[in-house]
Every structure is written in structure tokens, then in C-alpha cells.
Protein backbone atom coordinates (compact mmCIF):
# COMPACT_ATOMS: atom_id res chain seq x y z
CA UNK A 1 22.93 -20.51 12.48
CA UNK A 2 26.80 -19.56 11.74
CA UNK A 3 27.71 -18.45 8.43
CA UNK A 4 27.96 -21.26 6.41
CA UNK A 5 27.29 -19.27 3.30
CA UNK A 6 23.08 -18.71 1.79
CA UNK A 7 22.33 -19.30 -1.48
CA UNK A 8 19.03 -17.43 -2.09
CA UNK A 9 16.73 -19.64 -4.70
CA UNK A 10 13.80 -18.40 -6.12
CA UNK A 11 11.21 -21.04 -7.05
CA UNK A 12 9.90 -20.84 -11.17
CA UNK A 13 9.40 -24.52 -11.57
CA UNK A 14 5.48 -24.49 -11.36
CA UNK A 15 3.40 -24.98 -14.17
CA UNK A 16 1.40 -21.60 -13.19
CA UNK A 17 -2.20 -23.27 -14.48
CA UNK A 18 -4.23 -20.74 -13.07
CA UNK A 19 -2.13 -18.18 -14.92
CA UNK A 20 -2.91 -19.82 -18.21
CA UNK A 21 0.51 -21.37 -18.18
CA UNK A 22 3.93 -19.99 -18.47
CA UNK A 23 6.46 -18.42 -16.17
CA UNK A 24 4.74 -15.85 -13.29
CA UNK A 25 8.30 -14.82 -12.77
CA UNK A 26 8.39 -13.23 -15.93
CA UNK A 27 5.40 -11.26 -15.96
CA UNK A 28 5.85 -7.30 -15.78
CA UNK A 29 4.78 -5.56 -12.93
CA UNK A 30 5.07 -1.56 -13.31
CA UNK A 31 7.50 -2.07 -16.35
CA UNK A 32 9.94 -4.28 -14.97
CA UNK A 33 9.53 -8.68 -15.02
CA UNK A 34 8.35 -9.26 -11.64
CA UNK A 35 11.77 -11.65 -11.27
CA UNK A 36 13.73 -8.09 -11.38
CA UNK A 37 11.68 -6.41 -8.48
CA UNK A 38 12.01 -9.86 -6.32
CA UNK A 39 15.89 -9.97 -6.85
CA UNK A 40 16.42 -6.78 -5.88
CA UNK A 41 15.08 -7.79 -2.20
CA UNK A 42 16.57 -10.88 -1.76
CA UNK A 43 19.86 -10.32 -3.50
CA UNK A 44 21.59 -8.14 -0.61
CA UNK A 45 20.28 -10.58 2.10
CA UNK A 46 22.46 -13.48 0.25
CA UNK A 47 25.49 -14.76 -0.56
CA UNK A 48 24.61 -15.88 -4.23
CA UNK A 49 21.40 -16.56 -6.41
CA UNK A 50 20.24 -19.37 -7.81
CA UNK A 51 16.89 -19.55 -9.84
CA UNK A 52 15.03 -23.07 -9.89
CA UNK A 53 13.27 -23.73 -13.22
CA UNK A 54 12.87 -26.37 -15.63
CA UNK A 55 13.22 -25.97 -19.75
CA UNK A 56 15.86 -23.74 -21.81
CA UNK A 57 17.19 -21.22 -18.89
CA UNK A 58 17.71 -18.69 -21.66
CA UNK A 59 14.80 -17.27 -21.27
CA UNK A 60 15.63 -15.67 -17.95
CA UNK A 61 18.59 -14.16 -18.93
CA UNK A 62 17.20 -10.35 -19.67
CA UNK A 63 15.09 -10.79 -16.14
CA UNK A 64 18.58 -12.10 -14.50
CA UNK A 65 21.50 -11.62 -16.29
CA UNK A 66 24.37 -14.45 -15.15
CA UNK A 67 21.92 -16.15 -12.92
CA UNK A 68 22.84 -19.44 -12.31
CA UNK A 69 19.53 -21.52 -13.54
CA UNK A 70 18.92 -25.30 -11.72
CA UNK A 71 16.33 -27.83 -13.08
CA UNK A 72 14.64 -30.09 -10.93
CA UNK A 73 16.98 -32.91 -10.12
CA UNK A 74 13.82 -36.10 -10.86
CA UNK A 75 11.77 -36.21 -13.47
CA UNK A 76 7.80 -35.43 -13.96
CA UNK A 77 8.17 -31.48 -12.11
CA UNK A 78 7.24 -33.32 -8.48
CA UNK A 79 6.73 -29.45 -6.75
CA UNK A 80 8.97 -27.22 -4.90
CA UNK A 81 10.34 -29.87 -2.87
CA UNK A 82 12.50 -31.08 -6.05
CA UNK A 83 13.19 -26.99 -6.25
CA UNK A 84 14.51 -26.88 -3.05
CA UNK A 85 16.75 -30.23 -3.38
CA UNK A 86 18.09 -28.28 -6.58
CA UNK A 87 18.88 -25.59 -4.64
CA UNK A 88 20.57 -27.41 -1.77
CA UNK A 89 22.68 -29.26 -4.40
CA UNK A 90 24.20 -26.08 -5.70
CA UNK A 91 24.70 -24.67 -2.28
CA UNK A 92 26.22 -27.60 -1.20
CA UNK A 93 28.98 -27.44 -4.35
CA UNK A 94 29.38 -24.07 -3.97
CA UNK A 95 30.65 -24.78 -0.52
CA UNK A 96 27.71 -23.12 1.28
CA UNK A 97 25.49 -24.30 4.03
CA UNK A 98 21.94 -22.70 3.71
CA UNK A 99 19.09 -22.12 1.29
CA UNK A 100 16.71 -19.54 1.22
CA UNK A 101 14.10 -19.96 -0.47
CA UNK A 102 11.25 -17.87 -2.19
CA UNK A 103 8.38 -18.73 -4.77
CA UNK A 104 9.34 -16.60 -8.05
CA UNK A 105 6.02 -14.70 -7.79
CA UNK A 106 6.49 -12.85 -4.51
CA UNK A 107 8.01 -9.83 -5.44
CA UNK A 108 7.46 -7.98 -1.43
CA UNK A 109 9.81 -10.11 0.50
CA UNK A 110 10.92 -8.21 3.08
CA UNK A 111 14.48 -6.77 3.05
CA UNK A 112 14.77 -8.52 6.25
CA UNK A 113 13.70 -12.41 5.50
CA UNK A 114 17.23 -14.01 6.00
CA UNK A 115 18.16 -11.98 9.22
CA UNK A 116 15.23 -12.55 10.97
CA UNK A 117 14.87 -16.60 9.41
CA UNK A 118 18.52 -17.15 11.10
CA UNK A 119 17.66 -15.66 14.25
CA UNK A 120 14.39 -17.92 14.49
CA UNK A 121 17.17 -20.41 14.52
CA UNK A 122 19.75 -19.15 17.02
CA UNK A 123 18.84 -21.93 20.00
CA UNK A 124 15.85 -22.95 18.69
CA UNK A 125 16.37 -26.65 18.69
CA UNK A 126 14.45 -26.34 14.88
CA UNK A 127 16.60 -27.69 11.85
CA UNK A 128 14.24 -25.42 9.70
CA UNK A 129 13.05 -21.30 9.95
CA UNK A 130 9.71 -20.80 8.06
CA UNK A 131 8.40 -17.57 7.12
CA UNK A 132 4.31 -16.71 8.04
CA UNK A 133 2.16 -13.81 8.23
CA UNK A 134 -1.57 -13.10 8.79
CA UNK A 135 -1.08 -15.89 11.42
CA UNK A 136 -0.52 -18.44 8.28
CA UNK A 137 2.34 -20.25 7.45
CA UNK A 138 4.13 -19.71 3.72
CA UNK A 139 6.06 -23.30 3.80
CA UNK A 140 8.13 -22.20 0.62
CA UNK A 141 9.66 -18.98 2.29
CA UNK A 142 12.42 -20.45 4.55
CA UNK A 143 15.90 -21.24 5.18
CA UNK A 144 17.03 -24.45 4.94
CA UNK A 145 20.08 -26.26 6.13
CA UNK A 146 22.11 -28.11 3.01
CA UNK A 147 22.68 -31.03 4.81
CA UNK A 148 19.49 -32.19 5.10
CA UNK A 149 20.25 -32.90 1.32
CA UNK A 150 20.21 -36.40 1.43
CA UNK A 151 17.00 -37.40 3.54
CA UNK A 152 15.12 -34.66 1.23
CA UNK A 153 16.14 -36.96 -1.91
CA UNK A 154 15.10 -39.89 -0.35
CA UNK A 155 11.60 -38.41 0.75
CA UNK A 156 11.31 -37.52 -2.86
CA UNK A 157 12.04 -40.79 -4.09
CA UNK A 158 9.53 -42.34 -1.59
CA UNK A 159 7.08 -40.11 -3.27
CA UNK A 160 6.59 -37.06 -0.83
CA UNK A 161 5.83 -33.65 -2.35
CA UNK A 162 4.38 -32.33 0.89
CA UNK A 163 6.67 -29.40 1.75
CA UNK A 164 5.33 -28.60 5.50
CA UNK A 165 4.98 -32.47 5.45
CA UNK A 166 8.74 -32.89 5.13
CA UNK A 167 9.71 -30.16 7.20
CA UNK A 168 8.25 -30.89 10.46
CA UNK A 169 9.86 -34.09 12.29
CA UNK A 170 12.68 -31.99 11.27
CA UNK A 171 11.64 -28.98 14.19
CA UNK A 172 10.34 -25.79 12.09
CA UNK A 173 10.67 -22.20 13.91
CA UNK A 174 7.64 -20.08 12.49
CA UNK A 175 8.76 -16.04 11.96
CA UNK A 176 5.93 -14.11 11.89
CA UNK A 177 6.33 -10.76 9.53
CA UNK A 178 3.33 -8.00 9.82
CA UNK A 179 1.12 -6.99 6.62
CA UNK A 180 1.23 -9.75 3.74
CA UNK A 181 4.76 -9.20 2.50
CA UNK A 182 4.47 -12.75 1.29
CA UNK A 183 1.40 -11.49 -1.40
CA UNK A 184 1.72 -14.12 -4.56
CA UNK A 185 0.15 -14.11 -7.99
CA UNK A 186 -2.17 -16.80 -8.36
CA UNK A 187 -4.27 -15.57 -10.99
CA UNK A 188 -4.45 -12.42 -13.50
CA UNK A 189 -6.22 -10.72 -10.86
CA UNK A 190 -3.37 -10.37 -8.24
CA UNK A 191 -1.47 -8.84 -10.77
CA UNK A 192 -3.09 -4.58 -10.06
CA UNK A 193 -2.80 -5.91 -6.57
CA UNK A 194 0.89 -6.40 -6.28
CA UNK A 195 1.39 -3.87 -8.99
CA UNK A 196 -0.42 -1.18 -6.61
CA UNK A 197 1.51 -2.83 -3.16
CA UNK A 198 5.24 -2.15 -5.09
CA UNK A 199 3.53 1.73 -6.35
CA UNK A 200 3.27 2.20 -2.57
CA UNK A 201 6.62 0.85 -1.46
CA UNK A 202 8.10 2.93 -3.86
CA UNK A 203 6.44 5.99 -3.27
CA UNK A 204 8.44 8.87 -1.16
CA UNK A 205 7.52 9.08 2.71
């Protein structure tokens, strides 16, 4: 894929509804906002962060101190699509040519997402690298190219919010990781779960 520059953006912008509403990004795991244990994953793989999240940005300042924080770029929260246009926008004016992107409540990404994502790409034919495990697809987790910019903004405007929708006539390469280092927190019960997965990661060999 070259090296265009990769801005890695984690995805906040949902309304988490089946968390009882707030940001899942902030919500401690084993002390620490589970933002903070995410960052420190992705943050070597990349060139820069950006965090994608609408409303006052202040309040992920402790989580992510200097963090550059971009709101959805059309109105009414459309989905992660408008997150991902957000984060191509500020790639693309930072001079850089990729996005990698991650929902905000997947704290386990593995330490080697954007190596393995680029090589998916290396003579692929595919625009777009998508991450997958358990033999399912995880259409959020993948590196993007910024200039598909423009036709992403005009899907949005037409009204798609479809992210594996958009992707495909595009060509997609699928990276399979073992395990389920792509575990989320959908509801208050994931929560011991993930808290319990980072325990063991942590824990001495």
C-alpha cells in the first residue's frame, strides 16, 4: 500500500443504546477508561490519532490527552460511515493517505492490525483491507484509502449508511486474525468479559 501516512481513528460517535446511553469509550475497564487500553494498541501501529465523536470533545481529554477530536461531517449521527468520512478528511489535510479504523469499544486490537491490513493489500486488486475473525467479518476494523473521500460523501448524501454496503464494488481483502481480538461491548454484560480478556493479556507468561 506505500506509505502514504495512517491516521488511526477510533469510532465514539454511536449513541451506545444498549449501554443505556453515553460514551462506551469511556467506561473503565480494570481502572483505566477503556479508550486508554485501546490507544495503547493502536497508537504504535500509526502515524497519528484521531478520535471520531460528536458533542463537546472535552470530555475525552483525561482518556486522550491532545487527541485530535472530529465530529461527523452531516447532520442527524448517520453511523460510522460519516465517522470514517471524518476521519478521511483529517487524513487527507494532514497530508496522509490511509485510515484505520476501530470502533472505540474494542480495546484487544491486535498489535498487529495495520501490518497485516496493508499486506492484505499488497497486489490484491482490493481498494479496501477489512479485518474478521471467527470466520465473520468486523466491517468497521479496516484501512481505508483517503481518496475514496469524495464518492464516500456522495454515498452519504444519497442516503447510504451501509458500511460493508459501500465497501464492496470498491474490492475488500478480508484478514482473518485467530481468537476474537475484535471482542466489543454491547451491553453491561461484556464489560467482566473484556475486563477478564485484558487480566489475561496482561498477566506474565
Amino acid at each position: 500500500m506505500g506509505r502514504a501516512g495512517v491516521l488511526g481513528l477510533v469510532l465514539a460517535g454511536g449513541l451506545a443504546r444498549r449501554m443505556g446511553g453515553g460514551d462506551k469509550a469511556l467506561l473503565p475497564l480494570l481502572g483505566r477508561p477503556m479508550l486508554a487500553h485501546l490507544l495503547a494498541r493502536l497508537a504504535p501501529q500509526v502515524d497519528a490519532l484521531a478520535l471520531s465523536a460528536n458533542g463537546d470533545p472535552a470530555r475525552f481529554r483525561e482518556a486522550a490527552p491532545g487527541m485530535a477530536v472530529v465530529a461527523d461531517p452531516l447532520p442527524s449521527h448517520p453511523g460510522p460511515l460519516a465517522g470514517i468520512l471524518a476521519g478521511m478528511e483529517r487524513a487527507a489535510g494532514l497530508g496522509m493517505g490511509w485510515v484505520l479504523s476501530v470502533p472505540g469499544d474494542t480495546p484487544l486490537v491486535p498489535s498487529d492490525l495495520a501490518a497485516r491490513l496493508g499486506a492484505a493489500l499488497e497486489g490484491s486488486g482490493a481498494a479496501i483491507a477489512c479485518a474478521a475473525s471467527g470466520g465473520r467479518a468486523h466491517p468497521p476494523v479496516a484501512l481505508w484509502p483517503v481518496g475514496l473521500r469524495g464518492d464516500l460523501r456522495r454515498a452519504l448524501l444519497a442516503g447510504e449508511g451501509k458500511v460493508s454496503r459501500w465497501a464492496a464494488p470498491h474490492g475488500v481483502a478480508t484478514v482473518e486474525w485467530a481468537g476474537d481480538p475484535f471482542l466489543n461491548a454491547n451491553a453491561p454484560a461484556d464489560l467482566p468479559v473484556l475486563e477478564a480478556a485484558l487480566r489475561g493479556q496482561n498477566s506474565p507468561a
